[in-house]
Protein backbone atom coordinates (compact mmCIF):
# COMPACT_ATOMS: atom_id res chain seq x y z
CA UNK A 1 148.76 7.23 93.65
CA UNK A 2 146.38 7.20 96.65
CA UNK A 3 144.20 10.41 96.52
CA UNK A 4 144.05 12.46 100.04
CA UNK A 5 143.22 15.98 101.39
CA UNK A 6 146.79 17.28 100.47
CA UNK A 7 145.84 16.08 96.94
CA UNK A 8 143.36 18.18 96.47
CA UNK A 9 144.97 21.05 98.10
CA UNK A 10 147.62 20.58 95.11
CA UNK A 11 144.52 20.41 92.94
CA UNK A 12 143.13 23.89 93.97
CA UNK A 13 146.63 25.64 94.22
CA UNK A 14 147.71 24.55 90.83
CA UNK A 15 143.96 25.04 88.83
CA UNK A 16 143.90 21.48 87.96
CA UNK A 17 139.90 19.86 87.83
CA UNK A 18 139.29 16.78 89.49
CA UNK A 19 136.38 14.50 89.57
CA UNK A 20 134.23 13.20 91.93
CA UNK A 21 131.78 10.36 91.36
CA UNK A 22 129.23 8.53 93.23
CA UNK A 23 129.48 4.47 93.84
CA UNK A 24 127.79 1.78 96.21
CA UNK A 25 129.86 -1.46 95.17
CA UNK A 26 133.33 -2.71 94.67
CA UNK A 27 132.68 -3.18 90.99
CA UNK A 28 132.08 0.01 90.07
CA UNK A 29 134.24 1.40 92.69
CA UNK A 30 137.22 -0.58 90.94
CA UNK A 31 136.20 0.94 87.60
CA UNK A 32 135.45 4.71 88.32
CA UNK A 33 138.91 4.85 90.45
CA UNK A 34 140.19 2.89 87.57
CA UNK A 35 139.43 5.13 84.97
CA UNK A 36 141.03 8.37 87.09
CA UNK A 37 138.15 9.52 89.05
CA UNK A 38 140.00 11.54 92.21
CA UNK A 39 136.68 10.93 94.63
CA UNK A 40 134.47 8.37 95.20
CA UNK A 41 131.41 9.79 96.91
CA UNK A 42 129.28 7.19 98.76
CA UNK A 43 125.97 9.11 98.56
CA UNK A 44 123.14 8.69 100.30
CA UNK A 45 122.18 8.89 96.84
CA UNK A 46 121.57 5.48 96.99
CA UNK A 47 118.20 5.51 98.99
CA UNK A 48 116.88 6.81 95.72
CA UNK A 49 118.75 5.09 92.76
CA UNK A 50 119.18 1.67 94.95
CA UNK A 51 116.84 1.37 97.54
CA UNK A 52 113.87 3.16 95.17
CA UNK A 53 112.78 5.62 97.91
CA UNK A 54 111.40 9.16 96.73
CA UNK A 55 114.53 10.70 98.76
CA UNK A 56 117.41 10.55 100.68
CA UNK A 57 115.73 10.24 104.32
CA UNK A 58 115.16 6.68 105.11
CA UNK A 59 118.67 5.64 104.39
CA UNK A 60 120.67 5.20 107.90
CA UNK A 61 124.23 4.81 108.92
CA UNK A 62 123.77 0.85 109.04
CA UNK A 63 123.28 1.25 105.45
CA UNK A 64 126.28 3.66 104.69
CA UNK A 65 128.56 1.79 106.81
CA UNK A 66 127.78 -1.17 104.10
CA UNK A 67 127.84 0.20 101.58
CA UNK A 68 131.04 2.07 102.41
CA UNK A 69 132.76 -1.10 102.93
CA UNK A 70 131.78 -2.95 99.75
CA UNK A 71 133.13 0.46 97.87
CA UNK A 72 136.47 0.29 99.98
CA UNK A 73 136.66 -3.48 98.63
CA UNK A 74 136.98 -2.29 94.98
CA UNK A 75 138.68 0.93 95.61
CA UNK A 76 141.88 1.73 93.50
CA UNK A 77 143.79 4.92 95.03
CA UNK A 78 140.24 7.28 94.73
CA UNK A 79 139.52 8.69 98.38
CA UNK A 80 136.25 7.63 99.70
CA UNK A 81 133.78 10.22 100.57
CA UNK A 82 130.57 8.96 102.74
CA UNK A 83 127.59 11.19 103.23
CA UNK A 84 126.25 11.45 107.05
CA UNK A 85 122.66 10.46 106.30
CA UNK A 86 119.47 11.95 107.52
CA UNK A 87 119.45 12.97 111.64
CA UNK A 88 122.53 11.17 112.08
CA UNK A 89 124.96 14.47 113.18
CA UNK A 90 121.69 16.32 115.35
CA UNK A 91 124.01 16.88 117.74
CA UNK A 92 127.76 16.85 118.22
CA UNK A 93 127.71 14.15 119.86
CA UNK A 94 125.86 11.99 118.26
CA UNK A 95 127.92 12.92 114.92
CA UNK A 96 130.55 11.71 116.83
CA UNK A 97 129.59 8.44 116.96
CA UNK A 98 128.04 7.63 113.79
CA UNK A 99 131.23 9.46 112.13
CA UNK A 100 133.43 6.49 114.12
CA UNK A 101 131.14 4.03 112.82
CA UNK A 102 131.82 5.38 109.16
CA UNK A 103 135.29 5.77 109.13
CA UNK A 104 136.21 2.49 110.33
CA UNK A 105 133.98 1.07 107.21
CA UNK A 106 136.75 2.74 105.34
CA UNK A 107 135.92 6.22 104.55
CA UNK A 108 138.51 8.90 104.08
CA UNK A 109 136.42 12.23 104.58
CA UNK A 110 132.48 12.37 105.77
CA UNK A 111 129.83 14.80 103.98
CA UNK A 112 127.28 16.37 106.36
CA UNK A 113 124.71 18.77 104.74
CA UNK A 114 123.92 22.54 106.08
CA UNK A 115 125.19 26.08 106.90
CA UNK A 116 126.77 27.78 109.39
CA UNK A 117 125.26 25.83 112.05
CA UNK A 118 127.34 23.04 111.31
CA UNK A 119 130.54 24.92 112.76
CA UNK A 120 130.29 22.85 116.47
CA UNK A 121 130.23 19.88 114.70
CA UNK A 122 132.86 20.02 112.04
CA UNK A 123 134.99 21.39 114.73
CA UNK A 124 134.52 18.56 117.31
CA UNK A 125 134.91 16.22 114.22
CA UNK A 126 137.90 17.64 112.48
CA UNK A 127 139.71 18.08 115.89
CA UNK A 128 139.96 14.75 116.58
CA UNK A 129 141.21 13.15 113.10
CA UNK A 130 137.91 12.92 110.80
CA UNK A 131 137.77 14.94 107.60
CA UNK A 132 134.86 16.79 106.60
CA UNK A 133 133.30 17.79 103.20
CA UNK A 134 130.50 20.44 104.01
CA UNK A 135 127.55 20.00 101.40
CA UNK A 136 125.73 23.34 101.08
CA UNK A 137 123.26 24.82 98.50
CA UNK A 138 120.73 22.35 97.53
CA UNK A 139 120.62 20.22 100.43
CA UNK A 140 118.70 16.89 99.68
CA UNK A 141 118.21 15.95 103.64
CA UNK A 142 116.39 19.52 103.55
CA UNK A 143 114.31 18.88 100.84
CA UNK A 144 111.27 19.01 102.94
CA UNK A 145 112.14 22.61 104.35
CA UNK A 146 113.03 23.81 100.88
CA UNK A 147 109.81 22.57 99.27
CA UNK A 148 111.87 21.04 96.75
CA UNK A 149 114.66 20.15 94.66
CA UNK A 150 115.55 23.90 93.65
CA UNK A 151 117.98 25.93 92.87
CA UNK A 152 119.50 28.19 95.94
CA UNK A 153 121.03 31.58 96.02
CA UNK A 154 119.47 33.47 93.32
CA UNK A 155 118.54 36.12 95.27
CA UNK A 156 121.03 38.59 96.54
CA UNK A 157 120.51 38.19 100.50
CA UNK A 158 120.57 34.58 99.94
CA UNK A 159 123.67 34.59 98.06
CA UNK A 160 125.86 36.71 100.62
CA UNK A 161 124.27 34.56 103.34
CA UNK A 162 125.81 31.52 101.17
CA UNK A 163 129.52 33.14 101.26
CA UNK A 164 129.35 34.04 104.50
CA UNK A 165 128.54 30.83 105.69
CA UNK A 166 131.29 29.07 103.60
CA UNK A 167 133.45 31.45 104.95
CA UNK A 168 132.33 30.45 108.75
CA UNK A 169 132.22 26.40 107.81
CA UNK A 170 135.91 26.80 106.86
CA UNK A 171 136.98 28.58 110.17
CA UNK A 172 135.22 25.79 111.58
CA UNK A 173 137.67 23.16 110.25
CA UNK A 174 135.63 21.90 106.84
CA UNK A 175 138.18 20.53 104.38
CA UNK A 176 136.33 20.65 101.64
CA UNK A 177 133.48 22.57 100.62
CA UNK A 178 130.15 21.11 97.89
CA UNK A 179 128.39 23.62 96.23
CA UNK A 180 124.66 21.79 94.98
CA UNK A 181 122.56 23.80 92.54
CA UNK A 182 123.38 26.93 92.92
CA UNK A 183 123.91 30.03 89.77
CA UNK A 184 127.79 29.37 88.40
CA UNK A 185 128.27 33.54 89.57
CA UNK A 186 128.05 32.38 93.02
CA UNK A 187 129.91 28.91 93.09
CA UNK A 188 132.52 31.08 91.27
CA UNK A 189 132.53 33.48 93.92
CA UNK A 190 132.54 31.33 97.14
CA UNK A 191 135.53 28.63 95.35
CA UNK A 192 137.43 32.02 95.07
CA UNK A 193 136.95 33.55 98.81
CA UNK A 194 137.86 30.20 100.29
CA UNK A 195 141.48 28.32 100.11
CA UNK A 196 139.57 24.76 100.66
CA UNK A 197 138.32 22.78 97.81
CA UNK A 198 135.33 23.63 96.36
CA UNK A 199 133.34 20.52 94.30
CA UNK A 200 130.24 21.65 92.48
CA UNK A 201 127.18 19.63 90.88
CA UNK A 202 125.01 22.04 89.00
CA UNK A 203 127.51 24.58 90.33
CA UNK A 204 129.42 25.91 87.39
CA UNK A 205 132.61 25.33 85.52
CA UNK A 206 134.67 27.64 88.16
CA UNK A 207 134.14 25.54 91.04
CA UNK A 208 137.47 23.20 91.61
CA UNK A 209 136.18 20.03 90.91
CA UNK A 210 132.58 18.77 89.94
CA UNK A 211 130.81 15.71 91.27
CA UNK A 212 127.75 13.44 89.37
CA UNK A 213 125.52 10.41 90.50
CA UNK A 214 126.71 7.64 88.16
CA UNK A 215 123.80 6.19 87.71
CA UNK A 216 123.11 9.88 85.73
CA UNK A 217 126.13 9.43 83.65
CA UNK A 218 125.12 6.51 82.24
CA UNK A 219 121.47 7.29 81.67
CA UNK A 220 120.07 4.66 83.95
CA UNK A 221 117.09 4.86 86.31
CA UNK A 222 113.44 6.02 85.70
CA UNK A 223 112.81 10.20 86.48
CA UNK A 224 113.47 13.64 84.97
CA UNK A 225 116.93 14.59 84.17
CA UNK A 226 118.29 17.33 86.41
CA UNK A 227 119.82 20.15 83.99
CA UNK A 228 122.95 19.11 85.21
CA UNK A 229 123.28 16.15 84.06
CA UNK A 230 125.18 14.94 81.41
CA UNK A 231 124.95 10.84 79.67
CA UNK A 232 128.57 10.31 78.95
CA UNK A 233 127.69 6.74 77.81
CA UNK A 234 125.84 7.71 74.91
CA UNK A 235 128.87 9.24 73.52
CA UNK A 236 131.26 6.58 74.72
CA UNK A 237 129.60 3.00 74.49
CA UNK A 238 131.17 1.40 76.98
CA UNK A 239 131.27 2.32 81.43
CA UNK A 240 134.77 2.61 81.66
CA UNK A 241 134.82 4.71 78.38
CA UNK A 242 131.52 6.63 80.31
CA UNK A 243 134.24 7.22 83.53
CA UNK A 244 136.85 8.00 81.12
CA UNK A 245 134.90 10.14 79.14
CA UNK A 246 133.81 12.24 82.34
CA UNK A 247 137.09 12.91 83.73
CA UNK A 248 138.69 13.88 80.28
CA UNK A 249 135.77 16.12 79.87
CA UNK A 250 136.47 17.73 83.22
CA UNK A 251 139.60 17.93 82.86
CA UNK A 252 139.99 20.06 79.91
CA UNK A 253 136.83 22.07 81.26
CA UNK A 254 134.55 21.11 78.25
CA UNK A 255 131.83 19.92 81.53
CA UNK A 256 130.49 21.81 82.63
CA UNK A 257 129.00 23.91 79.95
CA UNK A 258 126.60 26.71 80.31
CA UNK A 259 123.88 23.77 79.02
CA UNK A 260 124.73 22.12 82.37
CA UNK A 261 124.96 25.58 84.53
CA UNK A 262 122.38 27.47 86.29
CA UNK A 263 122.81 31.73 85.62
């Protein structure tokens, strides 16, 4: 069965988890969508974990539209979810034309990063036939502005702001919402006050489904361990059992844990 938007709709109206799972190749792609992972995320991720840059910035569309393509190549039924990468949706129009460039490398739904400001955009975008996953929270392409890789919405103001703005990126036309490091009481919260899907990474068990780098599942690359993360090969030996192993565990709501949550 080919994953889509109405999919996860299902998903959400029924309470059933689904996964979400970065890849960059057609090998892995063919064995996370093998092994029942809903989403493939094509994450600018890979700047850091491929390209061994200390963030997300210097990857460009050139490089998404590649690596979007190899991941189509492998693809099983998963939908393909591309992030937007650094300055490439500034303005409307330009979003417009790195979103064409995207798509026709195979992608399914983009993932831009921000808050309310987004609405033009995701508008303009949705209106004319391109999905659109809006990343909030812990915005990576931010990390600059936030001085960091920390967790947002802990304090009150900041937390309404956060459901208000989820509220407003929905009106706008957002399909899907991603919650990034934020406390579970608030990604349980905002997955309730909207009907879109809500994916979550550091997020909570509540949110509808939950999204990790793979490269983190399998307990590969050099670095600290976010809190969120979970090695799902150590307990399976194998990748596939690793993919398997994930989506069973998200499944039955064992992952996330309060061990892998943020109060």
């Amino acid at each position: 069965m080919n994953i889509n938007l109405h999919t996860l709709r299902q998903f959400k109206a029924s309470g059933e988890k689904f996964t979400c799972l970065t890849s960059y190749d057609a090998t892995f792609a063919y064995e996370a969508s093998s092994a029942g992972v809903e989403i493939l995320l094509l994450g600018d991720s890979l700047g850091m974990v491929l390209q061994g840059h200390d963030s997300t910035l210097p990857v460009t569309v050139k490089d998404m539209a590649y690596h979007t393509a190899c991941v189509k190549r492998g693809n099983q039924g998963s939908m393909i979810m591309t992030d937007m990468p650094f300055m490439s949706y500034s303005t409307p129009a330009q979003a417009m034309e790195n979103a064409a460039k995207l798509m026709q490398a195979g992608a399914h739904i983009l993932k831009i990063e921000g808050s309310a400001w987004l609405s033009e955009t995701i508008s303009m975008l949705t209106e004319r036939g391109i999905p659109v996953c809006a990343h909030m929270g812990l915005t990576p392409q931010f990390v600059n502005k936030l001085g960091g890789y920390k967790v947002q919405g802990r304090d009150e103001q900041q937390a309404e702001q956060m459901v208000q703005d989820a509220l407003a990126l929905e009106a706008a036309g957002a399909d899907v919402l991603l919650l990034e490091c934020v406390p579970s009481p608030l990604a349980k919260k905002i997955t309730e006050s909207v009907k879109v899907p809500v994916i979550g990474i550091g997020a909570g068990p509540d949110t509808d489904g939950q999204v990790l780098v793979m490269h983190d599942i399998l307990g590969i690359g050099a670095g600290r361990r976010p809190k969120f993360v979970k090695n799902f090969l150590a307990e399976s030996g194998s990748i596939q059992g690793a993919f398997k192993a994930y989506v069973d565990a998200v499944k039955t709501g064992s992952f996330p844990s309060e061990e892998y949550s943020f109060s």
